[in-house]
Protein backbone atom coordinates (compact mmCIF):
# COMPACT_ATOMS: atom_id res chain seq x y z
CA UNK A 1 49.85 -14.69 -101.82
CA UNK A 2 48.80 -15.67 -105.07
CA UNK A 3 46.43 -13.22 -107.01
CA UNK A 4 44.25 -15.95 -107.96
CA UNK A 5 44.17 -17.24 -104.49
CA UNK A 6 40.36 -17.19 -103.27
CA UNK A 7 41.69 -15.35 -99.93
CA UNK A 8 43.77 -12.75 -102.02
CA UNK A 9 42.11 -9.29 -100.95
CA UNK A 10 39.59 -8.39 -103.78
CA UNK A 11 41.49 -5.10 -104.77
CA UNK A 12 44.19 -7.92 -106.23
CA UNK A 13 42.01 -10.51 -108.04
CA UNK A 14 42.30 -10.48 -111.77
CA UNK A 15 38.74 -9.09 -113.00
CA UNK A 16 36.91 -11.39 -115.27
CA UNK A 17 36.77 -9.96 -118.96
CA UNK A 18 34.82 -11.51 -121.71
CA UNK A 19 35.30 -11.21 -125.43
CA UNK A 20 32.82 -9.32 -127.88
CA UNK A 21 32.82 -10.61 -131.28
CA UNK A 22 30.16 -7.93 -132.60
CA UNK A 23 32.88 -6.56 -135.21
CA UNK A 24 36.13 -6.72 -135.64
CA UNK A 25 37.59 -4.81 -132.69
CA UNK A 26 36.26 -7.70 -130.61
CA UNK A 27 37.01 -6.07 -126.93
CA UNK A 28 37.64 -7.62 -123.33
CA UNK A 29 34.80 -6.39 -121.70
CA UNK A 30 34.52 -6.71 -117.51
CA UNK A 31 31.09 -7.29 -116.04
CA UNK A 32 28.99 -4.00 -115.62
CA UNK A 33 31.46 -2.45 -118.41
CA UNK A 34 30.95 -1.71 -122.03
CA UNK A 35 33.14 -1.98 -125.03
CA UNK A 36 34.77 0.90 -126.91
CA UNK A 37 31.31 1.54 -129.23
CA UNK A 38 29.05 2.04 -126.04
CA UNK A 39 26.86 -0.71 -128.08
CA UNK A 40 27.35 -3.42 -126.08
CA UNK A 41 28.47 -4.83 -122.38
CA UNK A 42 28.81 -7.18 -120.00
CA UNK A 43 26.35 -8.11 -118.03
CA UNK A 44 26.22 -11.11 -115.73
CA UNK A 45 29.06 -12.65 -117.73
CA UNK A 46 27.30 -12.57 -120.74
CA UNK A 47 27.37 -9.82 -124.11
CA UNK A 48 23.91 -7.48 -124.03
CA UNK A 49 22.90 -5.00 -126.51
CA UNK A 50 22.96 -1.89 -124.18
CA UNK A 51 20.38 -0.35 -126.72
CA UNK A 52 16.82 -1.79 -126.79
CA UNK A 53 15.09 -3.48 -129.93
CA UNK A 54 12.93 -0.93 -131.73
CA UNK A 55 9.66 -1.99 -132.61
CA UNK A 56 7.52 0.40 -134.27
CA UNK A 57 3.59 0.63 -133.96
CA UNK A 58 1.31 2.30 -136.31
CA UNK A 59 -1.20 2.70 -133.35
CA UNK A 60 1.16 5.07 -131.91
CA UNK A 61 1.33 8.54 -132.69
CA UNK A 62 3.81 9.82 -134.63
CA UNK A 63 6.62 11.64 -132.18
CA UNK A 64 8.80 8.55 -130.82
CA UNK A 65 6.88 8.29 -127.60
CA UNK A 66 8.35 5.49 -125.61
CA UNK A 67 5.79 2.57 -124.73
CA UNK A 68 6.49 -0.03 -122.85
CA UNK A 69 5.31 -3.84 -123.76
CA UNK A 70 7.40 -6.42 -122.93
CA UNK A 71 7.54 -8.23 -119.44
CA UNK A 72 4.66 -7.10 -116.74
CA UNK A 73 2.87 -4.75 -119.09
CA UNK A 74 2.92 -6.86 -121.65
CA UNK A 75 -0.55 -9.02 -121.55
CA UNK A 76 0.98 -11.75 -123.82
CA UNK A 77 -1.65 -11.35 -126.33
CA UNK A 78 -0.45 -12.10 -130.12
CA UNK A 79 -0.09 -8.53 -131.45
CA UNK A 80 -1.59 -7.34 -135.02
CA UNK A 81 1.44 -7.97 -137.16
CA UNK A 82 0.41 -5.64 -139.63
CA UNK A 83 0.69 -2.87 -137.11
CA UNK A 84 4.11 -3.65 -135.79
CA UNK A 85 7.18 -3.83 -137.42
CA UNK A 86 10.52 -5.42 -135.80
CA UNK A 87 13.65 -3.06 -137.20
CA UNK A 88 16.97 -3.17 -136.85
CA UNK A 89 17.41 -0.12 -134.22
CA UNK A 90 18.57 -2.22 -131.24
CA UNK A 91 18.72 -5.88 -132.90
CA UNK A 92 22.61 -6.55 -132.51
CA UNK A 93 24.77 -7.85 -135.86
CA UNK A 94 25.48 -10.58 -138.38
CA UNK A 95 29.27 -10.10 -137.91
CA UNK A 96 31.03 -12.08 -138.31
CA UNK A 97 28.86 -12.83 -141.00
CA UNK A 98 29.05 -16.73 -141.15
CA UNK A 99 25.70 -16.80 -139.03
CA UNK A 100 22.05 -15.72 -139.88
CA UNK A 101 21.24 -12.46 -138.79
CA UNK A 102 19.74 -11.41 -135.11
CA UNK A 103 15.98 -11.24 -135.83
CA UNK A 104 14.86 -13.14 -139.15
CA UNK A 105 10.98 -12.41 -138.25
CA UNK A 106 7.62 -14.17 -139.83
CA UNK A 107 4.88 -12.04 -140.29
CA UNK A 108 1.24 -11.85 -141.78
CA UNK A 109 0.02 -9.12 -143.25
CA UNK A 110 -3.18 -9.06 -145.59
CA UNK A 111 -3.00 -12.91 -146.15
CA UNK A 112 0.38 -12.65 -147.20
CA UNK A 113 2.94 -15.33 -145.41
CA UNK A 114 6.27 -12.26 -145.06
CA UNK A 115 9.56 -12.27 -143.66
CA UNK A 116 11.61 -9.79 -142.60
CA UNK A 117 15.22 -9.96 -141.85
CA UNK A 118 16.44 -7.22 -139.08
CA UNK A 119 20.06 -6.55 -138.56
CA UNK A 120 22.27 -3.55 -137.22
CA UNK A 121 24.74 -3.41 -140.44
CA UNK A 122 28.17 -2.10 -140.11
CA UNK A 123 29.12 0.21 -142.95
CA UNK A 124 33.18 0.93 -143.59
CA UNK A 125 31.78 2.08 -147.21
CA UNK A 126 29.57 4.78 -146.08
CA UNK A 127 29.30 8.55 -146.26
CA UNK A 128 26.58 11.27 -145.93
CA UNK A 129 25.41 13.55 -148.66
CA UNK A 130 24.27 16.99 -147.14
CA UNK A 131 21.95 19.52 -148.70
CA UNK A 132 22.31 22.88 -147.61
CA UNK A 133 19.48 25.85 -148.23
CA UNK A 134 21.53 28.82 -148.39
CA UNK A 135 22.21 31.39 -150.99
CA UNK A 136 25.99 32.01 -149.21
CA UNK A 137 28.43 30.45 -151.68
CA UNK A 138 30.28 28.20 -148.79
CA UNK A 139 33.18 27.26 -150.96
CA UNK A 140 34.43 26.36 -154.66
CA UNK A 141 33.58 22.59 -155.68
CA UNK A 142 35.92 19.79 -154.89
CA UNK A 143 37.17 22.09 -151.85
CA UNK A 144 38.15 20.10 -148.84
CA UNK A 145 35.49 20.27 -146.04
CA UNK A 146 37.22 20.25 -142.18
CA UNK A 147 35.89 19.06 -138.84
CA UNK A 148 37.96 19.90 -136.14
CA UNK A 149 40.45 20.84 -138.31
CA UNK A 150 40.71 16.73 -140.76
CA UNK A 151 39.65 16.21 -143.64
CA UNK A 152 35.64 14.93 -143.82
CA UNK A 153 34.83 15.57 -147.12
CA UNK A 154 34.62 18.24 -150.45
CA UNK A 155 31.99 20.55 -151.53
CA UNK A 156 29.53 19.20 -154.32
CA UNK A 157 27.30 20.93 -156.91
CA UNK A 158 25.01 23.83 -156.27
CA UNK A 159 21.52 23.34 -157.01
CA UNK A 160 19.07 25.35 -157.75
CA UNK A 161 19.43 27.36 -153.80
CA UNK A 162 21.54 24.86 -152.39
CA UNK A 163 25.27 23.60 -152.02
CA UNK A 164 25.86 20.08 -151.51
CA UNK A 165 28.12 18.46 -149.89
CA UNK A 166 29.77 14.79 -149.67
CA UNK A 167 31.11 13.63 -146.36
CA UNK A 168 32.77 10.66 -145.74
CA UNK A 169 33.62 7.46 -147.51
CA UNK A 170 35.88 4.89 -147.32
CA UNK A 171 39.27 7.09 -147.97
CA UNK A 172 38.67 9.32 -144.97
CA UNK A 173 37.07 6.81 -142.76
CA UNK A 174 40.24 4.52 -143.56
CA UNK A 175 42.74 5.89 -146.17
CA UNK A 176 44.14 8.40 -143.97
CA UNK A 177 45.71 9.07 -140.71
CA UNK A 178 44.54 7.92 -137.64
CA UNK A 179 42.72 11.05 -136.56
CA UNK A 180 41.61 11.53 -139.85
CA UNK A 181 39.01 8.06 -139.73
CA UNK A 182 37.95 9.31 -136.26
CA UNK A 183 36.72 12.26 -136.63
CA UNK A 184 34.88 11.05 -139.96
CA UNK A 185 33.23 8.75 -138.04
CA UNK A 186 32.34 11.12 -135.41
CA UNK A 187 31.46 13.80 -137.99
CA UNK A 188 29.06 10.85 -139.63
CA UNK A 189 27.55 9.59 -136.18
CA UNK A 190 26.62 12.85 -135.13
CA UNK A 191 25.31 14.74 -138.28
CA UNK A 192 22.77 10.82 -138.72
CA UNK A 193 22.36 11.06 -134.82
CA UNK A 194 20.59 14.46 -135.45
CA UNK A 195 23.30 16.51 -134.30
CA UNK A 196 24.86 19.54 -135.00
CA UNK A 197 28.46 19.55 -136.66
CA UNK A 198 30.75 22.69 -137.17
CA UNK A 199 32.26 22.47 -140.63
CA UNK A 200 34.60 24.74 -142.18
CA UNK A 201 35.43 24.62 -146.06
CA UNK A 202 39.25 25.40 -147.61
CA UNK A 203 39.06 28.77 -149.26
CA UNK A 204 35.37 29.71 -147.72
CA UNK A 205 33.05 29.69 -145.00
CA UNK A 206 31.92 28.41 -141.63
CA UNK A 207 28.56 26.00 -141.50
CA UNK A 208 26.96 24.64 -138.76
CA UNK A 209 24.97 21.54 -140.09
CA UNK A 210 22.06 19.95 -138.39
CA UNK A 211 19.78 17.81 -139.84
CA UNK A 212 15.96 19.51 -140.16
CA UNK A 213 17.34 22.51 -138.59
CA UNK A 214 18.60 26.06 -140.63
CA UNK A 215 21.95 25.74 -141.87
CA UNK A 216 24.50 28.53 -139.70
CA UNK A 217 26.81 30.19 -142.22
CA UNK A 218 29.44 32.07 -140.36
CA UNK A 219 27.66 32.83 -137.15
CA UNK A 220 24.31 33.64 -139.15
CA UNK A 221 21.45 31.47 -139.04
CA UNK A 222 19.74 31.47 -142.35
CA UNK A 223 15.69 31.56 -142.59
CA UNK A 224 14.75 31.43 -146.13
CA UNK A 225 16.31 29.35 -149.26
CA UNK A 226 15.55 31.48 -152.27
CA UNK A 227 12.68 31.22 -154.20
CA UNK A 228 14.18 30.68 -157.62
CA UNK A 229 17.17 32.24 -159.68
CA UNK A 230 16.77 36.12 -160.86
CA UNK A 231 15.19 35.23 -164.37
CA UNK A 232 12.54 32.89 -162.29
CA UNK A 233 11.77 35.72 -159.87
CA UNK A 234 10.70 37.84 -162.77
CA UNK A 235 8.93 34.86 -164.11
CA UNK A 236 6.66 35.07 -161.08
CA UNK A 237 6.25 38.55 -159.86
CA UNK A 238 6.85 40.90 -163.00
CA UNK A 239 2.94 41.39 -163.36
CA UNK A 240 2.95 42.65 -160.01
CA UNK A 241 5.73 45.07 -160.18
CA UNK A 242 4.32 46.37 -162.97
CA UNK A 243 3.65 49.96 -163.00
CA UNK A 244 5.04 50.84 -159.77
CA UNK A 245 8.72 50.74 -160.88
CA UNK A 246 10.83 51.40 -164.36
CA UNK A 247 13.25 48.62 -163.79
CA UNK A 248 13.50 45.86 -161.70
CA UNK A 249 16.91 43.53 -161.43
CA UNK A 250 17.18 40.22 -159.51
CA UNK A 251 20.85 39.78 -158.23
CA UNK A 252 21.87 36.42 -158.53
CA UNK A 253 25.32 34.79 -158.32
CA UNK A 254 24.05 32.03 -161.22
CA UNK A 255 21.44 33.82 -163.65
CA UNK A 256 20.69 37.80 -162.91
CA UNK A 257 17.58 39.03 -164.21
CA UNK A 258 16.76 42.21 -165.67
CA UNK A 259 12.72 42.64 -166.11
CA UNK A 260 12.41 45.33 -169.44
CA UNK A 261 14.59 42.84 -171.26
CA UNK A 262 13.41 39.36 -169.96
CA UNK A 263 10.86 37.47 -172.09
CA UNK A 264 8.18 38.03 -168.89
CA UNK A 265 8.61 41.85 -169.67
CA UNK A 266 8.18 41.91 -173.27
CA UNK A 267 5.26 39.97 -173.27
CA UNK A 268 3.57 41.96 -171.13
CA UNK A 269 4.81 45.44 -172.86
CA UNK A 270 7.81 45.96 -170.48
CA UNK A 271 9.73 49.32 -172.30
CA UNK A 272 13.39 49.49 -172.16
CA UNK A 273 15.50 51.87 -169.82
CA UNK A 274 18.71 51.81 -171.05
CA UNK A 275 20.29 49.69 -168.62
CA UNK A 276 23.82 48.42 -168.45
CA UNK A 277 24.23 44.77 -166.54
CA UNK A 278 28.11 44.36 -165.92
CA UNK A 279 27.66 40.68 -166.93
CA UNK A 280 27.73 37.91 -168.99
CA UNK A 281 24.76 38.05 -171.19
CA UNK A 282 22.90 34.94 -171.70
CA UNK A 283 19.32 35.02 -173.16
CA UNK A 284 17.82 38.77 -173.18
CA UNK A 285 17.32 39.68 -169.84
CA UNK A 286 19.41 36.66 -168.23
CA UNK A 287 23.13 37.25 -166.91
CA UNK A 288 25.80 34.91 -165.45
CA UNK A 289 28.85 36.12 -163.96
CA UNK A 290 27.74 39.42 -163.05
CA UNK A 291 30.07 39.40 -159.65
CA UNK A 292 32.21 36.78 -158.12
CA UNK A 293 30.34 33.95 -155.84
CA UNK A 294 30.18 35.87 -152.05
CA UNK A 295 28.03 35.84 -149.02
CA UNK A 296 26.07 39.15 -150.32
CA UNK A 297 23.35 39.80 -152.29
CA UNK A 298 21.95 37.10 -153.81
CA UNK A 299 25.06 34.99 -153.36
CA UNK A 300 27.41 37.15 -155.05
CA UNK A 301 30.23 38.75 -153.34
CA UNK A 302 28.86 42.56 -153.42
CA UNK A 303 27.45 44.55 -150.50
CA UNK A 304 26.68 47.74 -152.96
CA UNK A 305 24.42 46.23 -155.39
CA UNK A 306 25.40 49.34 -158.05
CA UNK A 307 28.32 47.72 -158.82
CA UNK A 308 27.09 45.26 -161.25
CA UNK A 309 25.77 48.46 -163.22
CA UNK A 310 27.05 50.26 -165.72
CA UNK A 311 26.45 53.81 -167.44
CA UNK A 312 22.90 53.89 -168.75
CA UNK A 313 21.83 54.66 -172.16
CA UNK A 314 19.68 57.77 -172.70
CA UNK A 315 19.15 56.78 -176.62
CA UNK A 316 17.68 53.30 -175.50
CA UNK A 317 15.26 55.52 -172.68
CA UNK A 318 17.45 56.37 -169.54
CA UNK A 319 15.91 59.21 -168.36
CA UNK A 320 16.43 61.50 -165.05
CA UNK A 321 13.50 60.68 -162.56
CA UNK A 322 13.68 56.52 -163.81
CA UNK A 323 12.87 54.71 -160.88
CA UNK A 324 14.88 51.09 -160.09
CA UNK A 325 14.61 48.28 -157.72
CA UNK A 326 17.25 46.09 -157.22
CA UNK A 327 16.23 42.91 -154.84
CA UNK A 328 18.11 39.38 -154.02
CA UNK A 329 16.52 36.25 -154.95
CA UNK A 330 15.52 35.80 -151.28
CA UNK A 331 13.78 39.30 -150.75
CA UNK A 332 16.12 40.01 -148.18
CA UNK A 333 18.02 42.10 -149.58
CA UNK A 334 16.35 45.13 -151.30
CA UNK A 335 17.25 48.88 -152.37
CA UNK A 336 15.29 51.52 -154.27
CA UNK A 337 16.93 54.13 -156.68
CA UNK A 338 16.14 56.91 -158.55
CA UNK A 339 18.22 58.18 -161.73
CA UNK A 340 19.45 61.87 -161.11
CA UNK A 341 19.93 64.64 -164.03
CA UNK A 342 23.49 62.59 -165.02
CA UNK A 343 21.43 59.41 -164.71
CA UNK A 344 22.87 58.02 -161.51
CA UNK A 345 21.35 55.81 -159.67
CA UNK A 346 20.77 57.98 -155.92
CA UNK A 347 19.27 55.98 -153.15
CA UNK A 348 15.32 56.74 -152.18
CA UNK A 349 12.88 55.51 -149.84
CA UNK A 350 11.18 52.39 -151.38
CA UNK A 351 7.71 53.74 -151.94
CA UNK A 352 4.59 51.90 -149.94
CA UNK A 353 3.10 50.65 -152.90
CA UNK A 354 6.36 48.23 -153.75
CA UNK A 355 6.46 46.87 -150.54
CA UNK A 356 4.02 44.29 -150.68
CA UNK A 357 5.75 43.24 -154.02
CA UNK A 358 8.84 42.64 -152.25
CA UNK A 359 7.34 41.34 -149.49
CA UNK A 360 5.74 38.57 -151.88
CA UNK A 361 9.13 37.40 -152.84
CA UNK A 362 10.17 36.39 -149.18
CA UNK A 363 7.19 34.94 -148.48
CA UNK A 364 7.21 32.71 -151.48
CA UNK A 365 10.72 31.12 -150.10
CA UNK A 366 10.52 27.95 -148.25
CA UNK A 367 12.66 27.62 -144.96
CA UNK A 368 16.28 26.92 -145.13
CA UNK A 369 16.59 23.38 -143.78
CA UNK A 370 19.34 21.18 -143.65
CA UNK A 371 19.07 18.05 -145.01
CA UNK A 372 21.54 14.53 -144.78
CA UNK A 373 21.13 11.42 -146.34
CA UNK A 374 22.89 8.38 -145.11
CA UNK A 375 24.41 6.55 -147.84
CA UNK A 376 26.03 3.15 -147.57
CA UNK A 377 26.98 -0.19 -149.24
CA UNK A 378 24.70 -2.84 -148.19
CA UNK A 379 26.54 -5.40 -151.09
CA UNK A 380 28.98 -7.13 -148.95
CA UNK A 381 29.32 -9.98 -146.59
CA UNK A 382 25.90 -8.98 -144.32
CA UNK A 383 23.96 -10.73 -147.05
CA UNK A 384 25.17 -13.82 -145.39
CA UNK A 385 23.03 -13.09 -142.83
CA UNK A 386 20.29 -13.37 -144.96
CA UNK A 387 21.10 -16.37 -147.61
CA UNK A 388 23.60 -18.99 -148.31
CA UNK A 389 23.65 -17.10 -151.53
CA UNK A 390 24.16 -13.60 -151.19
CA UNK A 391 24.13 -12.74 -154.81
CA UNK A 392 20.85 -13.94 -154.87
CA UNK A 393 19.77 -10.85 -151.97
CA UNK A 394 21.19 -8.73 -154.04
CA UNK A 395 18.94 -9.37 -157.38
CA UNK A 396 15.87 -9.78 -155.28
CA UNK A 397 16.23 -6.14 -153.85
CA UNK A 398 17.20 -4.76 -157.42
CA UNK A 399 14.54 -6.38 -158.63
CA UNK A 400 12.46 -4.72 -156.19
CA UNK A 401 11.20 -7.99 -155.01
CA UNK A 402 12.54 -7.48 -151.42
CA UNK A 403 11.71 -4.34 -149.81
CA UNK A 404 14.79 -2.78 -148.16
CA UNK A 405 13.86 -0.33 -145.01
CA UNK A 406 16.32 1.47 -142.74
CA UNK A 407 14.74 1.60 -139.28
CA UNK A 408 11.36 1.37 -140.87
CA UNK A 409 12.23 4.17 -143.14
CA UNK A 410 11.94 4.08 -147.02
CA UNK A 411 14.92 4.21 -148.59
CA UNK A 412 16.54 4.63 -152.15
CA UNK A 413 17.87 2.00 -154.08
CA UNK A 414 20.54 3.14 -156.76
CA UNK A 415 20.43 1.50 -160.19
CA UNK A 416 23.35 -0.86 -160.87
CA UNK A 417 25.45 -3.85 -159.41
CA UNK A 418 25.25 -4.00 -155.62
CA UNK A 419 23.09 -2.44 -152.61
CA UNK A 420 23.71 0.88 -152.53
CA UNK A 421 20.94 2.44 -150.44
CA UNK A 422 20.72 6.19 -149.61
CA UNK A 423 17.97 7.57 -146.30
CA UNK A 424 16.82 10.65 -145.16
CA UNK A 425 18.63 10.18 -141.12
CA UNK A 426 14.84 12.45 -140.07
CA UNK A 427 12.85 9.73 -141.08
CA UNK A 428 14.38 7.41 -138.67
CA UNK A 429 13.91 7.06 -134.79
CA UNK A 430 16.18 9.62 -132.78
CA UNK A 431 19.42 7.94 -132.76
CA UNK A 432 19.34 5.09 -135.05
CA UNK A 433 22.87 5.13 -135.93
CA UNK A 434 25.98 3.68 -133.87
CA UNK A 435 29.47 3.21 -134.75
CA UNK A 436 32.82 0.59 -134.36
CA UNK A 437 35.66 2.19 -133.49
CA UNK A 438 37.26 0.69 -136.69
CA UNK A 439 36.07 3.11 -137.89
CA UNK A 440 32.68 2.55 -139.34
CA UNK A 441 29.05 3.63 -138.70
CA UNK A 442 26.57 1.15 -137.78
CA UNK A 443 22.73 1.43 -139.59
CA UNK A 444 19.55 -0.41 -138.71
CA UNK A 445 18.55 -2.60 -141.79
CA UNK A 446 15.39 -4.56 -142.71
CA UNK A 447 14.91 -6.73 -145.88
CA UNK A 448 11.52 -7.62 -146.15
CA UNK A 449 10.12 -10.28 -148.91
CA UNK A 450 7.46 -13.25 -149.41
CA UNK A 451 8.67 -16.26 -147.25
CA UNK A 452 8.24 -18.64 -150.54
CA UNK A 453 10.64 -16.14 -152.32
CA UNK A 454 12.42 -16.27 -148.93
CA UNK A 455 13.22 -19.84 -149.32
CA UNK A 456 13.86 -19.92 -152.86
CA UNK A 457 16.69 -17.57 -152.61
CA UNK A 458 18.45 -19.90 -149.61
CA UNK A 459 17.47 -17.82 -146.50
CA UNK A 460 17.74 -19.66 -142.84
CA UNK A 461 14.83 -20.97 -142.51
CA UNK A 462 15.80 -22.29 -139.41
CA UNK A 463 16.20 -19.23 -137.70
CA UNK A 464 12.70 -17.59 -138.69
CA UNK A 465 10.45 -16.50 -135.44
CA UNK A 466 7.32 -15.64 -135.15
CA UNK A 467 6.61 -11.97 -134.19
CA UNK A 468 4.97 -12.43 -130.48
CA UNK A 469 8.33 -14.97 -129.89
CA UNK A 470 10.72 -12.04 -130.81
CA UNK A 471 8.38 -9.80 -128.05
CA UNK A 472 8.45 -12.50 -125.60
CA UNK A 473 11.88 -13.58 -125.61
CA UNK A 474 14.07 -11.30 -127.08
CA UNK A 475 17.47 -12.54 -129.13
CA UNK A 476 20.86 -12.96 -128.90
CA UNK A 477 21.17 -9.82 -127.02
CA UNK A 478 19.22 -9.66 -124.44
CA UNK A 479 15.36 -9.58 -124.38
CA UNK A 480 15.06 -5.32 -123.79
CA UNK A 481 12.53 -3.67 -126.12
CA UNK A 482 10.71 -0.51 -126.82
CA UNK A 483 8.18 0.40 -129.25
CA UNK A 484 7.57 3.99 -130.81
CA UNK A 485 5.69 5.60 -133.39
CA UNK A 486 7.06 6.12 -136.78
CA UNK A 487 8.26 9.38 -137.61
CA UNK A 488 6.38 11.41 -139.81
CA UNK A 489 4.27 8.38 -140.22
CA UNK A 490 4.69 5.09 -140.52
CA UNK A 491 6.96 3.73 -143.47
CA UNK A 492 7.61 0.12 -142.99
CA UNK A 493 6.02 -2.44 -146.26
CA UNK A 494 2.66 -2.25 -144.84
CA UNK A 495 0.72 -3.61 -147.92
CA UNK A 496 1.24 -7.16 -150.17
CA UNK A 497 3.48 -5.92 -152.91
């Protein structure tokens, strides 16, 4: 009996696939299944977006609280386009990019005639950039940074209390091996999904990165990013040491401070103790190099904070009985010393009367947060979607005539040829992001401008919609919808420019 034969038993018939052409993978997909991105599926012989269209609605409160509008609960009235905003969370893609994008909306805010073009964008050029509040030195720069054991990226600058670090990009998503490009992607989808991600660094530590949350540096969750560098600290707090203790040095891994010889100290009549810093001496009172970069005090690698001393000086007033404090640029980490009859330092009880100036260094330091910024190249054939003339897209963004949004999110622009857009991933609704298994991620994007300079650029007309259509009928994809607050506040182009 012939498989195909209507009386062939069902366990034999050939199950009806149909093709996605959402990106390039383009998978057989068999009703009720979905492809290999979890994006989309077959439903009722035809390709749905499995994720609703995001709409957000400044009458919401901020928090991503689901409401439902569409279908019975919907009344059909014409809602306040200035208070909803159609993004690209949900919306489907251009690709292949010959045809206008999925949502290419008409709205009227304040008098002014807008439209905005929504689109999910798929980004091979993409990466994430990933701030990281810790005083821990997690690895030298250019180091290789591992998930599950590829290579995802290389350890940035340090600024100012935090290490950077650069995940991603076109030569790990695609100019490696195989396993290399997926688990990039995965390390990507996660860390802009919200996620946490275990990354190790060649030559240092172990982080734990999640986005808005306090960085974990080898097993240790960190609470406080530092509240400046050692000659900062006694910027802002020698006054209040002042009379309670001889000496006071900041332990940094970048700039040390000692407080008789810093500028702070002199001005206010600071006298010198004959102190030795084992250091590079920069200004008076400001050391680099004093110890080798560490997870100890103050980001250097010493547990014994002595060790960056050497012998004092009796003829520039080290004297038996001198009292020191020695304190990271966190608070943290503190120790009290007095100097004995051979002026060495001998541990003591830190007196009462210091406590609240040590205290007043911790609680100056703002929590340790992670932060990651989506970055991605918006330049390439998804203008299509927008104009016949892509080029055109390009100058009217640069030109900050179109307003480019990321899920209703503001994002950042960088100077020079193309549409390279960076976005803090907390701004956006929980789960914004998607990927192809090509590998690439997936973004929500929004391009925003007067319809006149719409049409003037080459957009599709055609395919503009008014707002309550979009509500009532959905797209290409299927008509599901949601609608949530903005987080932290709504962020779409609310205003005529």
């Amino acid at each position: 009996m012939d498989a195909s034969d209507p009386a062939a038993p069902e366990a034999r018939r050939k199950v009806e696939k149909i093709r996605c052409d959402a990106c390039p993978v383009m998978c057989y997909v068999a009703e009720g299944k979905t492809g290999a991105c979890d994006r989309y599926a077959n439903q009722g012989g035809r390709i749905v977006r499995c994720d609703p269209l995001t709409v957000l609605d400044r009458r919401i409160e901020a928090g991503d609280s689901v409401v439902p509008f569409l279908g019975a609960e919907w009344d059909g009235a014409i809602v306040p386009d200035a208070d909803r905003f159609v993004t690209g969370i949900g919306a489907g893609t251009t690709y292949p990019d010959y045809k206008p994008a999925p949502f290419i909306v008409s709205r009227e805010v304040e008098g002014a005639d807008l439209v905005t073009v929504v689109t999910e964008a798929i980004f091979s050029y993409c990466g994430v950039k990933v701030k990281i509040d810790t005083d821990r030195h997690l690895g030298p720069e250019t180091a290789t940074v591992r998930a599950k054991g590829e290579a995802v990226g290389h350890v940035t600058t340090a600024e100012y209390g935090s290490q950077m670090l650069s995940l991603g990009g076109v030569r790990h998503l695609t100019g490696g091996e195989k396993a290399e490009g997926r688990v990039t992607c995965d390390t990507l989808l996660a860390l802009c999904n919200g996620e946490a991600v275990e990354l190790t660094v060649d030559g240092g530590e172990t982080v734990i990165v999640q986005a808005g949350e306090a960085p974990i540096v080898n097993g240790i969750r960190e609470t406080k990013m530092r509240v400046g560098c050692g000659s900062a600290t006694i910027g802002m707090f020698a006054t209040q040491w002042q009379g309670l203790v001889d000496e006071v040095v900041v332990v940094d891994d970048h700039i040390t401070g000692v407080v008789s010889e810093h500028q702070a100290g002199k001005e206010i009549g600071w006298p010198d103790t004959g102190i030795k810093i084992l250091g590079r001496r920069s200004t008076p009172g400001r050391y680099f190099r004093v110890a080798e970069p560490g997870t100890g005090w103050g980001g250097t690698n010493v547990s014994d904070p002595l060790t960056i001393l050497g012998p004092w000086n009796p003829r520039k007033g080290a004297r038996p009985g001198l009292t020191l404090l020695m304190v990271s640029t966190t608070g943290e980490q503190h120790a009290y010393y007095v100097l004995d009859e051979d002026l060495v330092p001998r541990p003591a009880p830190l007196p009462e009367a210091l406590r609240e100036p040590v205290e007043i260094i911790a609680e100056n330091c703002e929590p340790a947060l992670c932060t990651v910024l989506f970055m991605g190249g918006a330049g390439g054939s998804l203008r299509a979607g927008v104009t016949r003339n892509p080029v055109r897209l390009t100058r009217s963004v640069q030109g900050a005539e179109t307003t480019l949004t990321s899920g209703g999110a503001p994002v950042y622009v960088w100077p020079g040829g193309g549409i390279t857009m960076m976005v803090d991933v907390t701004t956006l609704p929980a789960r914004s992001f998607g990927y192809v298994p090509t590998p690439a991620l997936v973004a929500p994007l929004e391009f925003t401008l007067p319809r006149a300079a719409y049409a003037a650029m080459g957009g599709h007309e055609g395919a503009i919609r008014e707002v309550e259509d979009v509500l009532a009928t959905g797209g290409d994809y299927g008509d599901a919808a949601r609608s949530l607050g903005a987080r932290g506040g709504p962020a779409w182009p609310p205003r005529r420019r």
